[in-house]
C-alpha atoms as a PDB file:
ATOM      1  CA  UNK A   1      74.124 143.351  57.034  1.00  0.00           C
ATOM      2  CA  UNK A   2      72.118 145.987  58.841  1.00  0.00           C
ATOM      3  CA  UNK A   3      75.076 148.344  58.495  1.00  0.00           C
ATOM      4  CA  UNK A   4      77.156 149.736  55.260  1.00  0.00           C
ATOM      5  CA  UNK A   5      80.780 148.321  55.145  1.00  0.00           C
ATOM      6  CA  UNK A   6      83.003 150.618  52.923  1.00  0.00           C
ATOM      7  CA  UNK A   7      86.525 150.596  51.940  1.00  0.00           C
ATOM      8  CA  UNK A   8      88.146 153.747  49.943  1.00  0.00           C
ATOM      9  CA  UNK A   9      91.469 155.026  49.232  1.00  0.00           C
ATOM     10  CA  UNK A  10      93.081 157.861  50.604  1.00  0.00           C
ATOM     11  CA  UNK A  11      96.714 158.952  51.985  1.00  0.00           C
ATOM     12  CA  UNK A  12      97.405 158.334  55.923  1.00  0.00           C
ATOM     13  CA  UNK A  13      97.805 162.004  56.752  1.00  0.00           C
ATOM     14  CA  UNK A  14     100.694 161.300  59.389  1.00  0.00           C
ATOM     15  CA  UNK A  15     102.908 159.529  56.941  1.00  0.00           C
ATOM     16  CA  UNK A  16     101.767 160.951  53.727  1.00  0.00           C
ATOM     17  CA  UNK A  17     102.047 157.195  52.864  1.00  0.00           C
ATOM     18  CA  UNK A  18      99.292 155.432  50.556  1.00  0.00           C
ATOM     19  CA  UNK A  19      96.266 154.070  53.168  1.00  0.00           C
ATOM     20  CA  UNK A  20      92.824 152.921  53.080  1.00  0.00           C
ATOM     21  CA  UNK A  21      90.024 153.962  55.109  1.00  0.00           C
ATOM     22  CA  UNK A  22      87.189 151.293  56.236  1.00  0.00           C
ATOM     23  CA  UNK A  23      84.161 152.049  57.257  1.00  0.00           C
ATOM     24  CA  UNK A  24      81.488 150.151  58.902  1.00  0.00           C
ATOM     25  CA  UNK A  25      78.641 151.682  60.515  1.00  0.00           C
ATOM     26  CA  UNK A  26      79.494 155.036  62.479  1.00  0.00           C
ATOM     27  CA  UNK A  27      83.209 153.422  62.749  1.00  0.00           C
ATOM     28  CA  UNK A  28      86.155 154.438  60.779  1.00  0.00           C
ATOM     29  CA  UNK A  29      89.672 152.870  60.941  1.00  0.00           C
ATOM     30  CA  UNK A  30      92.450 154.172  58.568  1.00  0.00           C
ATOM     31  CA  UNK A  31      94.467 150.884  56.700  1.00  0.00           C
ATOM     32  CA  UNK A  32      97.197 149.995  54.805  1.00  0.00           C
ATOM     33  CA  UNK A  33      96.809 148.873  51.545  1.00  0.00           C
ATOM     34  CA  UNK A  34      99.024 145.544  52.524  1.00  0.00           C
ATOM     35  CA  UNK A  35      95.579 144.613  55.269  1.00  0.00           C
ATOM     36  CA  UNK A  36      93.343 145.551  52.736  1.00  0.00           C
ATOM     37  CA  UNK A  37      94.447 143.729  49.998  1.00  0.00           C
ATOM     38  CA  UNK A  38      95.156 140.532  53.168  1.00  0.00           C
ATOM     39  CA  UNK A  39      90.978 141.044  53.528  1.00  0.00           C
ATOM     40  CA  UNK A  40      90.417 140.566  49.763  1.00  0.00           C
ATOM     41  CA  UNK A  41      92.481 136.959  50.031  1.00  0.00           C
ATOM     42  CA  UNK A  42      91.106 135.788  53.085  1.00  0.00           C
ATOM     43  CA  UNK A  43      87.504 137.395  51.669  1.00  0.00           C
ATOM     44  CA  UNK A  44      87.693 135.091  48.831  1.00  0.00           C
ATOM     45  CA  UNK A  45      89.238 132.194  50.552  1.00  0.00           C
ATOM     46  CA  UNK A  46      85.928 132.075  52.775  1.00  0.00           C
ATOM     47  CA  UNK A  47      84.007 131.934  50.101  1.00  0.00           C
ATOM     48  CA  UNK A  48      85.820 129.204  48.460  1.00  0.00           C
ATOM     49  CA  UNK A  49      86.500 127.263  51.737  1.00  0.00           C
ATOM     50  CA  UNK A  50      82.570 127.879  52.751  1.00  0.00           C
ATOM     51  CA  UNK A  51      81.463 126.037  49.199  1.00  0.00           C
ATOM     52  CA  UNK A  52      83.810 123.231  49.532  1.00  0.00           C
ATOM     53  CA  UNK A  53      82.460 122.611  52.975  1.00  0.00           C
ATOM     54  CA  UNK A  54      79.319 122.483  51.880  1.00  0.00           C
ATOM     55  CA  UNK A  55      79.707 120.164  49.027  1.00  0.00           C
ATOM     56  CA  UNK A  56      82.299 117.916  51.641  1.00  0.00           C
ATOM     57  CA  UNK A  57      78.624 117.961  53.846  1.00  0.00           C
ATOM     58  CA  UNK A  58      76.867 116.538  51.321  1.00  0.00           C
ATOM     59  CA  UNK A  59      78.871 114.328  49.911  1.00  0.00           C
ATOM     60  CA  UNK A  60      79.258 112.582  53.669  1.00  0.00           C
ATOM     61  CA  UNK A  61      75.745 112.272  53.842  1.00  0.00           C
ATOM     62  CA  UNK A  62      74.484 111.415  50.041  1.00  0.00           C
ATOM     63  CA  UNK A  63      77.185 109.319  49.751  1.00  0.00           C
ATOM     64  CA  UNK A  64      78.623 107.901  52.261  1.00  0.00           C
ATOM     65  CA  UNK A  65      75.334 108.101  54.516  1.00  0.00           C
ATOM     66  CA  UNK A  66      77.721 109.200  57.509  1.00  0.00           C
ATOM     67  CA  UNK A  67      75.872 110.610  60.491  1.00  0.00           C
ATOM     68  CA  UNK A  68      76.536 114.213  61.836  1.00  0.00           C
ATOM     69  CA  UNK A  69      78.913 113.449  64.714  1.00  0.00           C
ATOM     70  CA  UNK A  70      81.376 111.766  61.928  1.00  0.00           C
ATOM     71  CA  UNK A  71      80.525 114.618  59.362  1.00  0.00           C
ATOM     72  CA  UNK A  72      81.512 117.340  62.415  1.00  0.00           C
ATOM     73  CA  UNK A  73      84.408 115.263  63.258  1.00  0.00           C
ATOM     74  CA  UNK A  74      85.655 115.134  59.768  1.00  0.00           C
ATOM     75  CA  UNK A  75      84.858 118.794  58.534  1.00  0.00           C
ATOM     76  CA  UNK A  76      87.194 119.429  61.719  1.00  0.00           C
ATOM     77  CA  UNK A  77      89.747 117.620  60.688  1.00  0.00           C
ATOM     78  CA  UNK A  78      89.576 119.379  57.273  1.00  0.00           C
ATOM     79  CA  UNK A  79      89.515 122.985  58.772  1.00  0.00           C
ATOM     80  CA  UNK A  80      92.614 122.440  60.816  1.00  0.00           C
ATOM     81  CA  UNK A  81      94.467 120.844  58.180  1.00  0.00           C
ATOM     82  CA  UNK A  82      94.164 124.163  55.860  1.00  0.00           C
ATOM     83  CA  UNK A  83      96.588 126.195  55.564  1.00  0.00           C
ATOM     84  CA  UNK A  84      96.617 129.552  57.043  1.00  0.00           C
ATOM     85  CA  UNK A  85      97.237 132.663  55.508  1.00  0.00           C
ATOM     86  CA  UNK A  86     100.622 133.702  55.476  1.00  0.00           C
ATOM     87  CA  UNK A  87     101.730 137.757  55.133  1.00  0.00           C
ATOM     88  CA  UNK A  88      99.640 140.547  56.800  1.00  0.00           C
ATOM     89  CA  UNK A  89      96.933 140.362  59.015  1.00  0.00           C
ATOM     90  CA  UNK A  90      93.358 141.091  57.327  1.00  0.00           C
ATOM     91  CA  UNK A  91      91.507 144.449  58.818  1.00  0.00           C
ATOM     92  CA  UNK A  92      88.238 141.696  59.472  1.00  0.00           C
ATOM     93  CA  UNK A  93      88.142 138.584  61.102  1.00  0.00           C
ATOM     94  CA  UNK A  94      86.926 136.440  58.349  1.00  0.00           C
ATOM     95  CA  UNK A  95      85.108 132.830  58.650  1.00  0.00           C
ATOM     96  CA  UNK A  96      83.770 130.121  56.970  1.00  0.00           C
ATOM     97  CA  UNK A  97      80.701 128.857  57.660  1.00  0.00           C
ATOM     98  CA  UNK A  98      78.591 125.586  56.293  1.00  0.00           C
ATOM     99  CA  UNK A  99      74.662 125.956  57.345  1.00  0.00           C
ATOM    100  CA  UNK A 100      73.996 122.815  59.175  1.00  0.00           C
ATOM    101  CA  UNK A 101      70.363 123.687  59.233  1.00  0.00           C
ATOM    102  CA  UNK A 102      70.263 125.791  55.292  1.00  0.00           C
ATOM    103  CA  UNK A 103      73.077 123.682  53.856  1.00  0.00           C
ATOM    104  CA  UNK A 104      73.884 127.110  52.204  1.00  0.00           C
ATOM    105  CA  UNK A 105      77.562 128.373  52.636  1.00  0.00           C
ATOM    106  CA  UNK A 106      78.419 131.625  54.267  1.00  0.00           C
ATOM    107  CA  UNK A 107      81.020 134.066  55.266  1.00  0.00           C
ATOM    108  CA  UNK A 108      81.254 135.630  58.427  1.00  0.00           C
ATOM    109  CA  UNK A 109      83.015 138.416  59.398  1.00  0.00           C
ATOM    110  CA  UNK A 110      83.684 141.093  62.044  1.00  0.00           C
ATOM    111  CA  UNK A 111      85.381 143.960  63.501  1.00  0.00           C
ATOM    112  CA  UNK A 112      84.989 145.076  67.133  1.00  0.00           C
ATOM    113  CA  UNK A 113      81.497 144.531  67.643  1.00  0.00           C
ATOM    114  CA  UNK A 114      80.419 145.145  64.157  1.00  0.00           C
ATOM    115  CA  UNK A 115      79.199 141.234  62.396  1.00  0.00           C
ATOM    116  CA  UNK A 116      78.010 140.217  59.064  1.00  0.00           C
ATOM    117  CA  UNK A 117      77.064 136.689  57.320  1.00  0.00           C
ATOM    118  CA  UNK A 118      77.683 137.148  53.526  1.00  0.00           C
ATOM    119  CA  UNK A 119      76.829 134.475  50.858  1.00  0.00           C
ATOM    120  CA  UNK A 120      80.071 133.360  48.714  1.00  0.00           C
ATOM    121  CA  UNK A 121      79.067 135.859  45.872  1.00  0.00           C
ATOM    122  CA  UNK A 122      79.243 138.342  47.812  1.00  0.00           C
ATOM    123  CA  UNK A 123      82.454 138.194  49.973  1.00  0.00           C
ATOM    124  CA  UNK A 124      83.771 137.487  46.579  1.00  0.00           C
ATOM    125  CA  UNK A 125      82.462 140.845  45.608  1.00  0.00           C
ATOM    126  CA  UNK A 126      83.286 142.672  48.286  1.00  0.00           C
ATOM    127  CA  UNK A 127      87.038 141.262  47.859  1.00  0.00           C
ATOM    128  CA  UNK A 128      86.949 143.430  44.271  1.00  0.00           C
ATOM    129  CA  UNK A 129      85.986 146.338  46.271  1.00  0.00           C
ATOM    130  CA  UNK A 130      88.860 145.828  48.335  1.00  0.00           C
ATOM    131  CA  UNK A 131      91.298 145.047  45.848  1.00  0.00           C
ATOM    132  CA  UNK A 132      90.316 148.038  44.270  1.00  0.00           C
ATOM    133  CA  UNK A 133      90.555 150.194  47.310  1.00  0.00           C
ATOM    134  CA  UNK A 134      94.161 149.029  48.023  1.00  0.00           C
ATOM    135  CA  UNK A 135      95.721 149.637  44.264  1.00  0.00           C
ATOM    136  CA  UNK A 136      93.890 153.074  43.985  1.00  0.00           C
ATOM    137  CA  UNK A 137      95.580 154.245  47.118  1.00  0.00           C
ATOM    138  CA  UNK A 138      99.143 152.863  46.049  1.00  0.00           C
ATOM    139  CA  UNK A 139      97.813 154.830  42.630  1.00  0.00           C
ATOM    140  CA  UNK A 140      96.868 158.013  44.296  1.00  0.00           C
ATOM    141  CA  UNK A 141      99.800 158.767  46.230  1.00  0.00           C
ATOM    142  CA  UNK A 142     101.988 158.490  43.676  1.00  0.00           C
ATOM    143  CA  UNK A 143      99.993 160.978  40.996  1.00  0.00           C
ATOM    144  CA  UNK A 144      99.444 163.235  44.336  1.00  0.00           C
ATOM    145  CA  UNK A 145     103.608 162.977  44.496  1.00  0.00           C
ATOM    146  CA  UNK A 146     103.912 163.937  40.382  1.00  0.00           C
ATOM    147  CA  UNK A 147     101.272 166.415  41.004  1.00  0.00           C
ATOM    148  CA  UNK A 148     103.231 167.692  43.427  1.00  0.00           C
ATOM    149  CA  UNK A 149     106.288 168.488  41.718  1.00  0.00           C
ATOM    150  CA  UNK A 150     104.415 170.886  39.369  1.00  0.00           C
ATOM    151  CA  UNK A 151     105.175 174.234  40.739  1.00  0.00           C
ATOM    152  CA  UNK A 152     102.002 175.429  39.333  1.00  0.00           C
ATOM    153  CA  UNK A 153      99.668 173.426  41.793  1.00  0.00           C
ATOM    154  CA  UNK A 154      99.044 174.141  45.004  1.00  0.00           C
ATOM    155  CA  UNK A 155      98.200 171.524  47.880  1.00  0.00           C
ATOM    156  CA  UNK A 156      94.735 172.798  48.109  1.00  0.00           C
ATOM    157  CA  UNK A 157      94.772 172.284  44.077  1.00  0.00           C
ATOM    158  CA  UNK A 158      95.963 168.795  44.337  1.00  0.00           C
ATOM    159  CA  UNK A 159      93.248 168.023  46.618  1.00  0.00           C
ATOM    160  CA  UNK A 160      90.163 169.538  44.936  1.00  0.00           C
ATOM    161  CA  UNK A 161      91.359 167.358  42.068  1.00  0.00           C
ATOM    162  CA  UNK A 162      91.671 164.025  44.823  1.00  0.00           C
ATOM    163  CA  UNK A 163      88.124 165.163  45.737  1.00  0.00           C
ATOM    164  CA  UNK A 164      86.948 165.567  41.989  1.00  0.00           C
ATOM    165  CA  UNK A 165      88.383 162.061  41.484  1.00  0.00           C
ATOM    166  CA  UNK A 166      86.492 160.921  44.213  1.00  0.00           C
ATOM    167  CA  UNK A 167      83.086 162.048  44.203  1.00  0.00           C
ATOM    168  CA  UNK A 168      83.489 160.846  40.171  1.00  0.00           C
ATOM    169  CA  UNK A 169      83.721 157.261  41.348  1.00  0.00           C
ATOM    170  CA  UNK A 170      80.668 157.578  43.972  1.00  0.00           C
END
């Protein structure tokens, strides 16, 4: 990737509802924690889906000895008979990929004009980011709601603690 992809928690300042914010490059886009957690599953269902391509690849050809207009026609087949995620939309278009040329598997994804090609490992890894993003803002929200009814807090003391918390975890 030439360009850092983040995801953190924090509270959608409109709704004062639990929301994530992504950031990739110079780009920011504020979340919910339901797409977030959408781009972990479809994160890690790339990765899976990428690996059994490859090893449906090379089966064709080891075994079978099948030449690469059948192997395309087949992996085809395969793709469109999976099904697709049901439930929110993920905040990244998300792909798998089989090398034809590397015979490695690989994720792709994108957002605007932003793209990346991750190995399995690490769209799996990058799926526990996300994961973590989207129960930390659910989390936060509510302890910023309990803080909250302590009348000896302030807003602004509620949210030097939220940036305490935060900068602990960089």
């Amino acid at each position: 990737m030439t360009d850092t992809i983040w995801i953190s928690s924090t509270q959608d300042p409109a709704t004062q509802e639990a929301a994530c914010v992504l950031g990739w490059g110079t780009t920011e886009a504020l979340i919910t924690p339901e797409a977030t957690l959408a781009t972990a599953r479809d994160l890690t269902a790339a990765a899976a889906a990428a690996e059994a391509d490859v090893a449906l690849i090379r089966s064709l050809r080891e075994d079978i000895h099948a030449d690469d207009t059948v192997i395309a026609g087949m992996l085809h087949a395969v793709r469109t008979r999976r099904a697709l995620p049901t439930g929110p939309r993920a905040a990244l278009r998300i792909h798998s990929v089989a090398g034809a040329k590397t015979g490695l598997p690989y994720v792709h994804i994108t957002r605007g004009s932003h793209k990346a090609e991750l190995d399995p490992d690490t769209a799996r890894e990058m799926a526990g980011h996300w994961t973590e993003a989207a129960v930390a803002a659910r989390n936060d929200v509510a302890l910023r709601r309990v803080l909250g009814d302590h009348p000896a807090l302030t807003l602004g003391d509620i949210d030097r603690i939220f940036g305490q918390l935060q900068a602990a975890h960089r």
